[in-house]
C-alpha atoms as a PDB file:
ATOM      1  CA  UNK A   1     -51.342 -85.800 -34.313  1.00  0.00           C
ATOM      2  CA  UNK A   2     -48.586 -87.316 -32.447  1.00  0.00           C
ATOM      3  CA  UNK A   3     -45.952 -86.540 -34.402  1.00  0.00           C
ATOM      4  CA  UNK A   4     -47.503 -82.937 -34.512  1.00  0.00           C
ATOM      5  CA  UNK A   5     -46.861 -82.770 -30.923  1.00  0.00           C
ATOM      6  CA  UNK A   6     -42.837 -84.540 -31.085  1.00  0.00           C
ATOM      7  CA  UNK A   7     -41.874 -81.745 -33.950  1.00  0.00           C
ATOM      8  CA  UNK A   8     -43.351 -78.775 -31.316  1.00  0.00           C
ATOM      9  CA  UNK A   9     -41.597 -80.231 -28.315  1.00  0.00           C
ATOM     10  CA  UNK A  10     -38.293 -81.044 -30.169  1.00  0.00           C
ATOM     11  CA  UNK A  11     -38.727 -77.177 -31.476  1.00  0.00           C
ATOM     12  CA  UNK A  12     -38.960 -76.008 -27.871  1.00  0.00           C
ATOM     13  CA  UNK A  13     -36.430 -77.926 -26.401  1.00  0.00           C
ATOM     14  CA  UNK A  14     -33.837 -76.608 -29.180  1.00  0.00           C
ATOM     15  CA  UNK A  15     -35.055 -73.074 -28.821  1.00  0.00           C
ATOM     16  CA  UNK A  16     -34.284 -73.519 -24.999  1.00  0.00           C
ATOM     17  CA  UNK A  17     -30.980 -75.192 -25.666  1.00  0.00           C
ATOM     18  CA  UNK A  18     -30.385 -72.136 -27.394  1.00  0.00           C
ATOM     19  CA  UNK A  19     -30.836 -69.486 -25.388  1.00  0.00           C
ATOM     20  CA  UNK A  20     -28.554 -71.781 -22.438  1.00  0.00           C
ATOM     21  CA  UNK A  21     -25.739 -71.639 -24.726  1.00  0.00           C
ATOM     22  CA  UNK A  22     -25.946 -68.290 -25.415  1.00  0.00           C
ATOM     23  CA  UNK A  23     -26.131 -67.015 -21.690  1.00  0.00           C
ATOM     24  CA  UNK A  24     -23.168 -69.150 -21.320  1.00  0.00           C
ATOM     25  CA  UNK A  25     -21.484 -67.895 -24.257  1.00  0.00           C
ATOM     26  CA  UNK A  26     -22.047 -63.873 -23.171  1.00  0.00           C
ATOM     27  CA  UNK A  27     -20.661 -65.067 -19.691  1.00  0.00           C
ATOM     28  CA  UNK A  28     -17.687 -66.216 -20.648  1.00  0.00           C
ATOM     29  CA  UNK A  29     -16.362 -63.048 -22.880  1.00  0.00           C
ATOM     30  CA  UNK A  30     -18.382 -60.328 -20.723  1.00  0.00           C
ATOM     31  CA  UNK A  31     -17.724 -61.534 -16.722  1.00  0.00           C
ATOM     32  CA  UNK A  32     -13.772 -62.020 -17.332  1.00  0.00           C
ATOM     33  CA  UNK A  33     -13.592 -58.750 -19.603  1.00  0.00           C
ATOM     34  CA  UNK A  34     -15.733 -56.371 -16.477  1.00  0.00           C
ATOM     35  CA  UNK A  35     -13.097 -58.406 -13.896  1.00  0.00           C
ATOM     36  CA  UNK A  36      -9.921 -57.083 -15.455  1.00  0.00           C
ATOM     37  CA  UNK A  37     -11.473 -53.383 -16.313  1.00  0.00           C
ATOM     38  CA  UNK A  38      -9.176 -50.490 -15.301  1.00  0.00           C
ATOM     39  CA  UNK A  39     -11.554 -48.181 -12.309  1.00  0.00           C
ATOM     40  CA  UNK A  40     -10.808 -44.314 -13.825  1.00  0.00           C
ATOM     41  CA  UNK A  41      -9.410 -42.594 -10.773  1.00  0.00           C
ATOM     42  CA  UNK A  42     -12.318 -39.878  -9.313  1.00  0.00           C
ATOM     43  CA  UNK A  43     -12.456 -36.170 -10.593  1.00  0.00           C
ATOM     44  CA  UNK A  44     -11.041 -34.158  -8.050  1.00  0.00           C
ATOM     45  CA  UNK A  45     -13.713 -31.842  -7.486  1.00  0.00           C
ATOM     46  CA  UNK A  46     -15.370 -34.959  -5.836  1.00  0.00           C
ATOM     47  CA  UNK A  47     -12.645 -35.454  -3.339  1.00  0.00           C
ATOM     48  CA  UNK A  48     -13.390 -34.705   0.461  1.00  0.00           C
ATOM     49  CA  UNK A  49     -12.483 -31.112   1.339  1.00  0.00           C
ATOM     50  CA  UNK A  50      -9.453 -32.606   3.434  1.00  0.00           C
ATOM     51  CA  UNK A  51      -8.031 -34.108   0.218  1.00  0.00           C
ATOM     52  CA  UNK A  52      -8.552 -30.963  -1.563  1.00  0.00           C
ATOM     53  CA  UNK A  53      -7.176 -28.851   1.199  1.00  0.00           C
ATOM     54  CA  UNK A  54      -3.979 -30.669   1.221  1.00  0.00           C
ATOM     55  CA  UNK A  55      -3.395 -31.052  -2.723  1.00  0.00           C
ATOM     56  CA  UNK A  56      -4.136 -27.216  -2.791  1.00  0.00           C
ATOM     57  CA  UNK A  57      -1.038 -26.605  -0.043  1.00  0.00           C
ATOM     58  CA  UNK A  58       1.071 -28.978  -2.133  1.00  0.00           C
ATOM     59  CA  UNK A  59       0.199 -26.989  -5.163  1.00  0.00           C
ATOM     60  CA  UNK A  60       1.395 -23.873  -3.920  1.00  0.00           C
ATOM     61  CA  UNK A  61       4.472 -25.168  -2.092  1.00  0.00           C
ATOM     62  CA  UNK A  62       5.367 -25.809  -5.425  1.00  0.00           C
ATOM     63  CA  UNK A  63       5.746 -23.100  -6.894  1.00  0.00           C
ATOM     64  CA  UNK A  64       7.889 -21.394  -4.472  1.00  0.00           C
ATOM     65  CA  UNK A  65      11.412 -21.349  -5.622  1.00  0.00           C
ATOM     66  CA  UNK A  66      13.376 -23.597  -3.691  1.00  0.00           C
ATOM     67  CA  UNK A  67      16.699 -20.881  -3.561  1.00  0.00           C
ATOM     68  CA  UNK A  68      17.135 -19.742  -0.028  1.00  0.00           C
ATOM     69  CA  UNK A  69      15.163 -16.951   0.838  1.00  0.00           C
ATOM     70  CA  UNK A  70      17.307 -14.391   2.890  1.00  0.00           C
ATOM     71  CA  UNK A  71      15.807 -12.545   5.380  1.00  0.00           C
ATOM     72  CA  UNK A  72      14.762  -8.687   5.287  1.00  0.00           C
ATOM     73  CA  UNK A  73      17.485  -7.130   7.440  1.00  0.00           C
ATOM     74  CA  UNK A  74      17.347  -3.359   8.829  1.00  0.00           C
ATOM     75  CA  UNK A  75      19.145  -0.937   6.425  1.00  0.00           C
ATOM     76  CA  UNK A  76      20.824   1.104   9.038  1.00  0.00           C
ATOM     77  CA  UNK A  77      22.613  -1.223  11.035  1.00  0.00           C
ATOM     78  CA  UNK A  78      23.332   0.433  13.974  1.00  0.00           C
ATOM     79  CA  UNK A  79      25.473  -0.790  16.894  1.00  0.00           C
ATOM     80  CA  UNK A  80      24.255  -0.578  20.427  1.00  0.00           C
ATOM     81  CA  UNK A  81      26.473   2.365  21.793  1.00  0.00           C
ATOM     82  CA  UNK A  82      26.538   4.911  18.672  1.00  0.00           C
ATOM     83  CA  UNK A  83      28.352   7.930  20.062  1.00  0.00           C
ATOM     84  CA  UNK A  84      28.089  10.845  22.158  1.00  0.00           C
ATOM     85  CA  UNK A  85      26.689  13.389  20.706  1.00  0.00           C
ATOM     86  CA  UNK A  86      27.779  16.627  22.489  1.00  0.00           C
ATOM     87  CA  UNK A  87      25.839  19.922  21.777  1.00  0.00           C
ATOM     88  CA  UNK A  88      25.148  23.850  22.653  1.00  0.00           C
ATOM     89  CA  UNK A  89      21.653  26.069  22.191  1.00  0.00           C
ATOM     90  CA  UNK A  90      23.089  28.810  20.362  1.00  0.00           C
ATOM     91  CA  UNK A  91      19.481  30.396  19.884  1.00  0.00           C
ATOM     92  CA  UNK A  92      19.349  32.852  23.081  1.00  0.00           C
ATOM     93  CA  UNK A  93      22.684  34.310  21.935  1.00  0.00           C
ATOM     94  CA  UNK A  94      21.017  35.454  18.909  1.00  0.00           C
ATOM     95  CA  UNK A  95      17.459  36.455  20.570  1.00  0.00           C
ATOM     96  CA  UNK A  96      20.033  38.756  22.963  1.00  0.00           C
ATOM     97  CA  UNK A  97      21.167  40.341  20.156  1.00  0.00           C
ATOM     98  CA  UNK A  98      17.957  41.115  18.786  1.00  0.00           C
ATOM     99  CA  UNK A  99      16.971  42.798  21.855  1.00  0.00           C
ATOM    100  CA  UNK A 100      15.604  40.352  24.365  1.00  0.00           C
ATOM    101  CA  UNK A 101      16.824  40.840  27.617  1.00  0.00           C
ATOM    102  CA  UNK A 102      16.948  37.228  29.253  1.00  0.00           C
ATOM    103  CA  UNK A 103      17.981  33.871  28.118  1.00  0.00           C
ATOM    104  CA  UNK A 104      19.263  30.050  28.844  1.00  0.00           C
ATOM    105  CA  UNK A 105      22.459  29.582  27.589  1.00  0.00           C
ATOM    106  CA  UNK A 106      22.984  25.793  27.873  1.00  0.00           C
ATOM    107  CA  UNK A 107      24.774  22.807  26.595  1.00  0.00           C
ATOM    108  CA  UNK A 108      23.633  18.947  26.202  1.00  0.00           C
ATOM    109  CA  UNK A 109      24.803  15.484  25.937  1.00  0.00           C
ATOM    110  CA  UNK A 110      22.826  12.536  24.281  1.00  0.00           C
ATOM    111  CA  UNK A 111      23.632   8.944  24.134  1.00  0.00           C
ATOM    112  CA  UNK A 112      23.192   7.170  20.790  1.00  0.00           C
ATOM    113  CA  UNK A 113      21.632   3.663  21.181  1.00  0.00           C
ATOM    114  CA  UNK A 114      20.722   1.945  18.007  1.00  0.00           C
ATOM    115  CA  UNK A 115      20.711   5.463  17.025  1.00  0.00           C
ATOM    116  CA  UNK A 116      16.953   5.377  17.956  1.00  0.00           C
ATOM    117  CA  UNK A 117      17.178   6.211  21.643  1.00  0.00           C
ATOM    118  CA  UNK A 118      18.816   9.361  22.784  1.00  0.00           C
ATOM    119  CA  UNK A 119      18.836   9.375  26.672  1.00  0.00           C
ATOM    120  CA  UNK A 120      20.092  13.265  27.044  1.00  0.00           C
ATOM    121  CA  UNK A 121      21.147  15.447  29.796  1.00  0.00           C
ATOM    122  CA  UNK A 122      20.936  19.222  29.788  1.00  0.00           C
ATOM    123  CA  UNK A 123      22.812  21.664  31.609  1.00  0.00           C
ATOM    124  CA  UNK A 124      22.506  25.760  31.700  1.00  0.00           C
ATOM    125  CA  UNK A 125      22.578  28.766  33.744  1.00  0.00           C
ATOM    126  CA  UNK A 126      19.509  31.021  32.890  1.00  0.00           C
ATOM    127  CA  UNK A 127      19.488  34.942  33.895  1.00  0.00           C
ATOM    128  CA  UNK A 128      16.871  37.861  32.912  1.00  0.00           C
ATOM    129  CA  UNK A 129      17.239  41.267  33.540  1.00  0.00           C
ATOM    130  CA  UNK A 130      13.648  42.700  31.988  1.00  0.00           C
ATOM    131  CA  UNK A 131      11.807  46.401  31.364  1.00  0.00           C
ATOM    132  CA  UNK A 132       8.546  45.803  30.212  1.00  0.00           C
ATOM    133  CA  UNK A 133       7.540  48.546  28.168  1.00  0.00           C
ATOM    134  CA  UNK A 134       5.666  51.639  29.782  1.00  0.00           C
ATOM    135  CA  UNK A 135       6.504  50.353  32.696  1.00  0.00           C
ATOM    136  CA  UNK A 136       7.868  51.517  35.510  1.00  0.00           C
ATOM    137  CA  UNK A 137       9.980  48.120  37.294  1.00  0.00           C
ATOM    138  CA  UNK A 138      12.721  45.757  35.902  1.00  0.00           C
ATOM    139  CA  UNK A 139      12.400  42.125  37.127  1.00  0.00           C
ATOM    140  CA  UNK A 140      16.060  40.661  37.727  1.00  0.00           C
ATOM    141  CA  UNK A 141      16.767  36.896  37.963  1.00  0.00           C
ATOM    142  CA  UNK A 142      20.551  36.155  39.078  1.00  0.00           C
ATOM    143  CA  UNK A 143      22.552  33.670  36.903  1.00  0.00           C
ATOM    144  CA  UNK A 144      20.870  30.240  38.355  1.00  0.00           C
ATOM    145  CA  UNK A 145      21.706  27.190  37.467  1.00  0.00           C
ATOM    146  CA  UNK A 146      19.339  24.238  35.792  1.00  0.00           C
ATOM    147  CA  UNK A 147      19.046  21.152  35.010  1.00  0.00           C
ATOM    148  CA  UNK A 148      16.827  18.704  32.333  1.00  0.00           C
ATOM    149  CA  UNK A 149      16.554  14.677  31.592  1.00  0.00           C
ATOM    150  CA  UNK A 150      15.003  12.975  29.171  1.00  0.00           C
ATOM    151  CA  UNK A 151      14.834  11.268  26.214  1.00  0.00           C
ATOM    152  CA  UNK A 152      14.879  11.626  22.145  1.00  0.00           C
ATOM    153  CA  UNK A 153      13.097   9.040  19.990  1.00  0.00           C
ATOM    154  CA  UNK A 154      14.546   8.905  16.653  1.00  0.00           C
ATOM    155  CA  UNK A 155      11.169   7.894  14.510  1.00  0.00           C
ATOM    156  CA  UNK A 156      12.867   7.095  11.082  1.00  0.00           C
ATOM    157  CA  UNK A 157      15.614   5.063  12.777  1.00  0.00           C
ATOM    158  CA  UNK A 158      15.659   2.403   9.871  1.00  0.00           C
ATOM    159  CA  UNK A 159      16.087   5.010   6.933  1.00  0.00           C
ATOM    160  CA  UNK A 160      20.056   4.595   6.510  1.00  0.00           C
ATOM    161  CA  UNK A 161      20.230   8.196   7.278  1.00  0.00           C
ATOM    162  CA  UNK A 162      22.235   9.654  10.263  1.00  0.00           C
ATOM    163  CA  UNK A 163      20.113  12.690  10.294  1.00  0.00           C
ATOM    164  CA  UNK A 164      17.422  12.985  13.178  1.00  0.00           C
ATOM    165  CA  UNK A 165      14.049  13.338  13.190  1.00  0.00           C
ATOM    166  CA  UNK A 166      11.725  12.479  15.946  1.00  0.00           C
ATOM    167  CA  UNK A 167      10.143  13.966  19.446  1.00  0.00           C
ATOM    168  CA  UNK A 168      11.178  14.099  22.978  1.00  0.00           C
ATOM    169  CA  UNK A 169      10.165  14.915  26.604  1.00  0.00           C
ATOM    170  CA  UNK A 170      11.698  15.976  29.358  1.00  0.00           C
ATOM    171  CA  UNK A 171      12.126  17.192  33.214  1.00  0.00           C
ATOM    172  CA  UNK A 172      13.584  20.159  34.360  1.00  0.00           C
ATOM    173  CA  UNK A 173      14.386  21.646  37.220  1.00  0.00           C
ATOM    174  CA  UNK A 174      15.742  24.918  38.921  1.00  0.00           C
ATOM    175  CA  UNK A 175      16.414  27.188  42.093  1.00  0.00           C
ATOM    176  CA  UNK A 176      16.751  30.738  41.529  1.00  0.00           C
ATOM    177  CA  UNK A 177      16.734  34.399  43.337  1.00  0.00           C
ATOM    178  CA  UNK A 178      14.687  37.192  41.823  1.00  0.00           C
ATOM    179  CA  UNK A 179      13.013  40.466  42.292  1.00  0.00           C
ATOM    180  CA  UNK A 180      11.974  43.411  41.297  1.00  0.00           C
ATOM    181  CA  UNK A 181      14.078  46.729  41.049  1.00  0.00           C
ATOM    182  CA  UNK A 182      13.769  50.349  40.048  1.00  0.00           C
ATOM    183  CA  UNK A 183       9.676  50.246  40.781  1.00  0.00           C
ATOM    184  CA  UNK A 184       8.739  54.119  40.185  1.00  0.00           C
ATOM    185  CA  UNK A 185       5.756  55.165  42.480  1.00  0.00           C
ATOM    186  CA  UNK A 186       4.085  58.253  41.647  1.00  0.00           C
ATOM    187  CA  UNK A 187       2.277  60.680  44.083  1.00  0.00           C
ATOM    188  CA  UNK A 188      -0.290  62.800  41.776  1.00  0.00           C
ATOM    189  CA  UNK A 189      -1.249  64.353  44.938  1.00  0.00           C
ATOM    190  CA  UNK A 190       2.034  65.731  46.483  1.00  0.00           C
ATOM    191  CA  UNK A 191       3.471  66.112  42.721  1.00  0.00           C
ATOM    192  CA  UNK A 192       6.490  63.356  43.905  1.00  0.00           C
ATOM    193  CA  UNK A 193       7.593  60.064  43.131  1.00  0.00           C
ATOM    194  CA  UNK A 194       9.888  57.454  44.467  1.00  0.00           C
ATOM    195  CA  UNK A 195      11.937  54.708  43.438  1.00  0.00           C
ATOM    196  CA  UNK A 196      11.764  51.446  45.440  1.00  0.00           C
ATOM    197  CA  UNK A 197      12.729  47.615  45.079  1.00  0.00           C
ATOM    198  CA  UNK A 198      11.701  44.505  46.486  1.00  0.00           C
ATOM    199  CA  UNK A 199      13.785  41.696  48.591  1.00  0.00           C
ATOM    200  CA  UNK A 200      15.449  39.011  47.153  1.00  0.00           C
ATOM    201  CA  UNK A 201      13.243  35.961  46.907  1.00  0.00           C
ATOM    202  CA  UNK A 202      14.235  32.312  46.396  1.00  0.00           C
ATOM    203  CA  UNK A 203      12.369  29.994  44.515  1.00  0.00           C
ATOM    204  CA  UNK A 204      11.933  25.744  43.284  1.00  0.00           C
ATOM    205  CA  UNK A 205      10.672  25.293  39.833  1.00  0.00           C
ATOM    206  CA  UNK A 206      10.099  22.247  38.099  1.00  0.00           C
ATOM    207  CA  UNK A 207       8.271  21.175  34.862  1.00  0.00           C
ATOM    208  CA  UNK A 208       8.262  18.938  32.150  1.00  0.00           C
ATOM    209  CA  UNK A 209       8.343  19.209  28.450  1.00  0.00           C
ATOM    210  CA  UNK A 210       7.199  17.399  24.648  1.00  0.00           C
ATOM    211  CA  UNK A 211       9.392  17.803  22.242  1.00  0.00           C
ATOM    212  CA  UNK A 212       9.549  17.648  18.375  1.00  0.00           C
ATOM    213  CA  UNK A 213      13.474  17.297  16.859  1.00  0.00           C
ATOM    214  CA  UNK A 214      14.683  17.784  14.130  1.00  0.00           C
ATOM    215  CA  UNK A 215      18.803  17.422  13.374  1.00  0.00           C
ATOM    216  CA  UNK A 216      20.681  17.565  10.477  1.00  0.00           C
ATOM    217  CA  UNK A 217      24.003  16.329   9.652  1.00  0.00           C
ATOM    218  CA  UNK A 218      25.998  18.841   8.075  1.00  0.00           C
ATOM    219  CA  UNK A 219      29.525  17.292   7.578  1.00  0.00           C
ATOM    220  CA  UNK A 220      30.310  13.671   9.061  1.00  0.00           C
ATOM    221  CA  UNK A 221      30.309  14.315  12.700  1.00  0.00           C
ATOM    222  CA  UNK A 222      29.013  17.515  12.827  1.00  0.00           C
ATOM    223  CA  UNK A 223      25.216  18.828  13.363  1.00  0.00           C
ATOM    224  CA  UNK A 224      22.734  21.149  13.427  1.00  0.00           C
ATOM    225  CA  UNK A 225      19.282  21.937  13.874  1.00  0.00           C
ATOM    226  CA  UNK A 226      16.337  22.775  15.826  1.00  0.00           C
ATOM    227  CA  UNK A 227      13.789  21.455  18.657  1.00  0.00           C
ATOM    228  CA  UNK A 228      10.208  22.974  19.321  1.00  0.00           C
ATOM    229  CA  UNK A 229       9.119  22.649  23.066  1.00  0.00           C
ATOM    230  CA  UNK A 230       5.452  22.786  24.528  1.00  0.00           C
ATOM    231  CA  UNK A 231       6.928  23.189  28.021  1.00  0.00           C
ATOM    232  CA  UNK A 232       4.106  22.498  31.198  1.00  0.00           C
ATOM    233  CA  UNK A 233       5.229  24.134  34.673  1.00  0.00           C
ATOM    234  CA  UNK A 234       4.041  21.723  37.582  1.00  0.00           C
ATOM    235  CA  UNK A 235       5.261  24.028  40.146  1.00  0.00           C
ATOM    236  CA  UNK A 236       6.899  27.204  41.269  1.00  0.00           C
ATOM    237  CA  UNK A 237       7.104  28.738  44.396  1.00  0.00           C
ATOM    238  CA  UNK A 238       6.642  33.121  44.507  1.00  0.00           C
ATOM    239  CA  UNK A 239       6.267  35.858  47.138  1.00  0.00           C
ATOM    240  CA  UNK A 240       3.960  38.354  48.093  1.00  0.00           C
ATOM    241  CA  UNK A 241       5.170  40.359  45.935  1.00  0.00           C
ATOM    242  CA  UNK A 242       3.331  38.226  43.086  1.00  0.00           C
ATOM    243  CA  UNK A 243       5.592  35.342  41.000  1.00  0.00           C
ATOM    244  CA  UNK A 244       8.411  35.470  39.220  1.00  0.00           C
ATOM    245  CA  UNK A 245       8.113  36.446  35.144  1.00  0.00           C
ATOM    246  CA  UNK A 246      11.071  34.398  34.019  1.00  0.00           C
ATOM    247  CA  UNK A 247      12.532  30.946  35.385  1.00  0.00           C
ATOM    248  CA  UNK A 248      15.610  29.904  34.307  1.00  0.00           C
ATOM    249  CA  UNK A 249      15.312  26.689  32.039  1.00  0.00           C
ATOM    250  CA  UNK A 250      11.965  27.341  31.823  1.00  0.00           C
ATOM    251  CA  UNK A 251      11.864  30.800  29.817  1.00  0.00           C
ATOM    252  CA  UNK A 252       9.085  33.029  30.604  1.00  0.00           C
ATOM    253  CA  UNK A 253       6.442  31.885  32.769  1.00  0.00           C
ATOM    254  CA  UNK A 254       3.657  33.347  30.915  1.00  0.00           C
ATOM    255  CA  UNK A 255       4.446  31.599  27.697  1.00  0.00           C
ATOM    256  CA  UNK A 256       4.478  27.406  27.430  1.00  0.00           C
ATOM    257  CA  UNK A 257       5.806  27.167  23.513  1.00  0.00           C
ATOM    258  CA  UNK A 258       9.527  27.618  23.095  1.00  0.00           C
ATOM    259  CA  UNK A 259      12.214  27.064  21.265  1.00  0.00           C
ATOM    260  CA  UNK A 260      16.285  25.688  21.157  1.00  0.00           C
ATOM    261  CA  UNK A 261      18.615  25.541  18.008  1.00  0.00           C
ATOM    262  CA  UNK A 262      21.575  23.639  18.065  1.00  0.00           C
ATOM    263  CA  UNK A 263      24.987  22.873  16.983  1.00  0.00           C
ATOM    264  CA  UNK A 264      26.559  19.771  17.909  1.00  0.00           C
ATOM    265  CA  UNK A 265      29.282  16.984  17.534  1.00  0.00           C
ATOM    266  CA  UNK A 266      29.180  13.210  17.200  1.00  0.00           C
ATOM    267  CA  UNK A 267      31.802  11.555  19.359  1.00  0.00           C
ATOM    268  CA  UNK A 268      31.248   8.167  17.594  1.00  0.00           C
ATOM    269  CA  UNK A 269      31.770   4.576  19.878  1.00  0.00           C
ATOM    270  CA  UNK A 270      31.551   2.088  16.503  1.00  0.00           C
ATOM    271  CA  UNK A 271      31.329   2.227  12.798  1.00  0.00           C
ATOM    272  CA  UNK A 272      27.666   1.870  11.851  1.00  0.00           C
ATOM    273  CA  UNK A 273      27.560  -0.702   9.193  1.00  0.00           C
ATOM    274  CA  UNK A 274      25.248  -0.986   6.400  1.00  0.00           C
ATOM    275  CA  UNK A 275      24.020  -4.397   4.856  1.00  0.00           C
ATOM    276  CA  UNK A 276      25.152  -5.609   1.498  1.00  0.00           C
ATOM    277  CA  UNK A 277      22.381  -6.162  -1.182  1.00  0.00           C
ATOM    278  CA  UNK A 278      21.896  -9.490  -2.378  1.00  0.00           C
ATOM    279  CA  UNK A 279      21.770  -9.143  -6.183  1.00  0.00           C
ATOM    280  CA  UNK A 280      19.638 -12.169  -7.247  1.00  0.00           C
ATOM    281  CA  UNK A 281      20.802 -13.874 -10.667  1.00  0.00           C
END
């Protein structure tokens, strides 16, 4: 029985012995082997959005080419002082000849800066000497002198082109004598009539006026072309006699819409130069 007992304990004390060395053994090639493992860097969908934010920017800084990028320059590159662009309304020589019988017979001068702004002056004598038909007076208007200032806005200023299209406005201005002459009165009664006029009045106008231009260049220097007005009067003085039908400058009273065509030459200040294109290899 005793020796019974010594095999069982010397079998337990093995199996123990055993399993020791064997811990020990998985210790010593497992703990060394997990110490020198390599850590696999982190997907980088699990980076902070920082991180991500910044590798994204780097990402696309890349792939822009690293040549110079030149910068988009105007294509008409204009100097400041352009010209001086000198012209004449050659439209109420032609409406006289077609049968109306008063007119503004002017001439203008515009400044070209950047050939986009066009500060202009205009200068004309206006005159009317009108019979309404069936009527029985003609309104006269001595030669009078006016004035306008404004400005032209070129719109396609950066087209290369040194045509003109754009709008304006304006101020005008005027004093003028006027009246009415050859006024037929009829007497049914006593079978008569008689011919009477009034006096001379003098009158202030002024107005203002939007404009839409449009100017063509014909041959270098030279242009043409025309300019609707939508002209509104802000005052004008009249006489008992009732007011005046046409103001010089102004046109007839009774209408606002007018219009101007124009001939003109350039006077040019500087050569307008135009950019070289970059021709990428």
């Amino acid at each position: 029985m005793k020796k019974r007992y010594d095999s069982t304990i010397m079998w337990h004390n093995k199996y123990t012995i055993s399993v020791l060395l064997g811990m020990v053994l998985w210790c010593i090639a497992v703990v060394p082997a997990s110490a020198q493992r390599v850590v696999t860097p982190v997907e980088s969908n699990d980076l902070p959005m920082e991180i991500m934010a910044k590798k994204t920017e780097k990402a696309r800084q890349d792939t822009i080419p690293t040549d110079t990028v030149a910068e988009k320059k105007p294509i008409h590159n204009a100097p400041l002082l352009g010209g001086l662009l000198l012209t004449a309304d050659v439209s109420a020589p032609v409406m006289n000849l077609l049968g109306t019988q008063y007119g503004n017979y002017e001439v203008g001068v515009e400044l070209d800066l950047y050939h986009r702004f066009f500060p202009v002056v205009e200068l004309g004598v206006g005159t009317a000497k009108y019979t309404p038909l069936d009527n029985n007076y003609t309104y006269n208007c001595s030669p009078s002198l006016y004035g306008r200032v404004g400005l032209n806005y070129n719109i396609f200023y950066n087209n290369g082109s040194e045509s003109f299209i754009g709008f304006g406005l304006r101020y005008g201005l005027t004093s003028f004598k006027y009246n009415w002459d050859n006024i037929t009165l009829s007497d049914s009664y006593w079978d008569n009539s008689i011919v009477t006029s009034t006096p001379v009045e003098t009158a202030f106008a002024h107005w203002g006026e939007i404009l839409v231009v449009l100017r063509v260049q014909i041959y270098k220097g030279f242009y043409m072309g025309w300019t609707g007005r939508y002209r509104l009067l802000i005052d004008c003085g009249s006489s008992p006699y009732g007011e005046p039908y046409f103001i010089p400058g102004y046109g007839p009273q009774a209408g606002g819409f007018g219009f101007t065509y124009t001939i003109g030459y350039n006077i040019p200040f500087a050569k307008k130069e135009q950019d070289k294109k970059v021709v990428e290899l």
